[in-house]
C-alpha atoms as a PDB file:
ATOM      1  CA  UNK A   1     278.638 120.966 288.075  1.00  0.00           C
ATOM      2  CA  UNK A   2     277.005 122.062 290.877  1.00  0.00           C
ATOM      3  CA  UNK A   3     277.812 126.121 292.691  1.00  0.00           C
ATOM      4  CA  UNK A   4     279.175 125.790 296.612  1.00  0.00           C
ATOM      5  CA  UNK A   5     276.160 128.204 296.924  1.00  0.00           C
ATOM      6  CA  UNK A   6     273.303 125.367 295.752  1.00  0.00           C
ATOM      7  CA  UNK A   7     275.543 122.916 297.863  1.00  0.00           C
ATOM      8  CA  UNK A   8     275.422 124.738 301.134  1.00  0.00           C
ATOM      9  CA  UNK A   9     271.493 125.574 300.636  1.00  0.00           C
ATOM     10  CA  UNK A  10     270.703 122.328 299.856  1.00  0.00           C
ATOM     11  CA  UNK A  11     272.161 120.812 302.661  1.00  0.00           C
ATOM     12  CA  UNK A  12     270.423 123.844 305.374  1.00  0.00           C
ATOM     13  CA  UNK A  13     268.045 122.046 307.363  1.00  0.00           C
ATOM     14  CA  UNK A  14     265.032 124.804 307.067  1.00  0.00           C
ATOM     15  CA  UNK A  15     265.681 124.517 303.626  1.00  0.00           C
ATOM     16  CA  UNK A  16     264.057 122.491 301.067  1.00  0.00           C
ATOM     17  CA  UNK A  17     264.994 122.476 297.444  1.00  0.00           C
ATOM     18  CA  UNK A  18     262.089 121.767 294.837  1.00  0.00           C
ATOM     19  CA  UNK A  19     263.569 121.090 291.408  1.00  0.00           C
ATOM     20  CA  UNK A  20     260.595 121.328 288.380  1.00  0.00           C
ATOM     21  CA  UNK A  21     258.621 123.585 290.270  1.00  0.00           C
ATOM     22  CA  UNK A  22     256.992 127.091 290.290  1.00  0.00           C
ATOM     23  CA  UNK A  23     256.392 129.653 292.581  1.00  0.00           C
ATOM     24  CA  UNK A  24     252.713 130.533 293.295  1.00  0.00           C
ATOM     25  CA  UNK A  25     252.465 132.765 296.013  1.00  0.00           C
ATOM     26  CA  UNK A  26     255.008 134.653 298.848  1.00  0.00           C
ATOM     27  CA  UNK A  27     252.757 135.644 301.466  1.00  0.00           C
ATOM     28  CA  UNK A  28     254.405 137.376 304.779  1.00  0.00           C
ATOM     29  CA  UNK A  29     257.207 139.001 305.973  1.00  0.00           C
ATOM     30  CA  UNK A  30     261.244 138.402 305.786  1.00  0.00           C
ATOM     31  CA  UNK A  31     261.585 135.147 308.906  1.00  0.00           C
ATOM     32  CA  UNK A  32     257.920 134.392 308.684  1.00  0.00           C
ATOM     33  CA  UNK A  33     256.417 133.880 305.354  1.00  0.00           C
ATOM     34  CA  UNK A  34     254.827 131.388 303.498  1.00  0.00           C
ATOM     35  CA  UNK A  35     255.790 130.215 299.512  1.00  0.00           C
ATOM     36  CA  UNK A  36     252.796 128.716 297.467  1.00  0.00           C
ATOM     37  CA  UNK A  37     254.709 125.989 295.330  1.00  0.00           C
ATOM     38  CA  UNK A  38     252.903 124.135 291.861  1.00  0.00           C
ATOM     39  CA  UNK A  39     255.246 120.966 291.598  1.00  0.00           C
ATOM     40  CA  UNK A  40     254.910 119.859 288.170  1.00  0.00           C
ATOM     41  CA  UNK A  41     254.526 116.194 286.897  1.00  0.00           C
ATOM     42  CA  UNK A  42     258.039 114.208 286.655  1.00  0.00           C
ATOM     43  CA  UNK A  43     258.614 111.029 284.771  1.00  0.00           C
ATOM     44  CA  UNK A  44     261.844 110.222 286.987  1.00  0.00           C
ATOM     45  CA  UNK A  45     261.433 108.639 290.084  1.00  0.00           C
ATOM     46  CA  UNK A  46     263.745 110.823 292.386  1.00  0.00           C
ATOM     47  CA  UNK A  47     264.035 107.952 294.837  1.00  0.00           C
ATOM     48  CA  UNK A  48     265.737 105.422 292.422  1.00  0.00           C
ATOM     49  CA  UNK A  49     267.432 108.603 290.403  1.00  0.00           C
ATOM     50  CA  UNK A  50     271.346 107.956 290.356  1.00  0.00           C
ATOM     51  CA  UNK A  51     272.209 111.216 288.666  1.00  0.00           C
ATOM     52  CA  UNK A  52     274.176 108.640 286.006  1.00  0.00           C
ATOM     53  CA  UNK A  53     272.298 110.908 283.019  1.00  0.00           C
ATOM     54  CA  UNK A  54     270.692 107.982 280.728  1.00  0.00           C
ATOM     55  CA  UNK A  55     267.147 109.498 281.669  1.00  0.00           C
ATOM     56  CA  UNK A  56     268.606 112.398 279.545  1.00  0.00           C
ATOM     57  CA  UNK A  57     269.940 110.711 276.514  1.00  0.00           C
ATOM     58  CA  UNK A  58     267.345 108.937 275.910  1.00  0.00           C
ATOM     59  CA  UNK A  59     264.518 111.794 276.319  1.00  0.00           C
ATOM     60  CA  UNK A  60     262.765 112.817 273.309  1.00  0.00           C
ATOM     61  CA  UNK A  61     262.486 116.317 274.582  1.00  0.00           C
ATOM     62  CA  UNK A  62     265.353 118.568 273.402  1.00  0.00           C
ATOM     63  CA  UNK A  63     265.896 121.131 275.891  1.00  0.00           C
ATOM     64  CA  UNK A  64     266.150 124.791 274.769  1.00  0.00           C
ATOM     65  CA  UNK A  65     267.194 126.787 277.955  1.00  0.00           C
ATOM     66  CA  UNK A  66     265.384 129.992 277.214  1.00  0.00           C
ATOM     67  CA  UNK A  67     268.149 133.480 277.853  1.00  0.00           C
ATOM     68  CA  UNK A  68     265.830 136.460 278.873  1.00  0.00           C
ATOM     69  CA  UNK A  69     266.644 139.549 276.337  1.00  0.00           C
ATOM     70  CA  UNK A  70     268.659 142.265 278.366  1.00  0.00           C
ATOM     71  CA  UNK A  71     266.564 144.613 280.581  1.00  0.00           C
ATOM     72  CA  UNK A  72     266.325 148.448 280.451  1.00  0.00           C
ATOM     73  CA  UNK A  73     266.075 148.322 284.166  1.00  0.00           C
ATOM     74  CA  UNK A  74     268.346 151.071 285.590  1.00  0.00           C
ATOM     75  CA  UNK A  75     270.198 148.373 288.192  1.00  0.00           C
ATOM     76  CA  UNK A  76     271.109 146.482 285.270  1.00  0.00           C
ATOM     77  CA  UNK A  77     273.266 149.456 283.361  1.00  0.00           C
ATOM     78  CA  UNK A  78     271.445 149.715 280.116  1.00  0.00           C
END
């Protein structure tokens, strides 16, 4: 399922979504900046990808989503 909110930014035209990537670098100021991106290697051509999941099942990765412990950090209410 994907949010309204990755809907509507994926389809903003000074937007471009990079799935499997990291952030480098943010260089600049808010309106004129510039993000430093390290796309990392994909074995699924995004081109012919149909979304249909079989890439997935058949993957001999299992994926482990990784939960960050909860923060001290005064904004979070700890």
């Amino acid at each position: 399922m994907i949010s309204p909110k990755l809907v509507e930014v994926g389809q903003h035209l000074n937007i471009q979504v990079l799935t499997y990537a990291d952030i480098q670098s943010i260089e600049g100021s808010q309106g004129h900046f510039k993000v430093k991106v390290r796309k990392r290697a994909r074995s699924v051509d995004l081109e012919r990808c149909t979304g249909c999941g079989t890439c997935v099942e058949s993957c001999p990765v299992i994926y482990q989503p990784v939960v960050p412990a909860p923060s001290s950090h005064p904004d979070n209410g700890v």
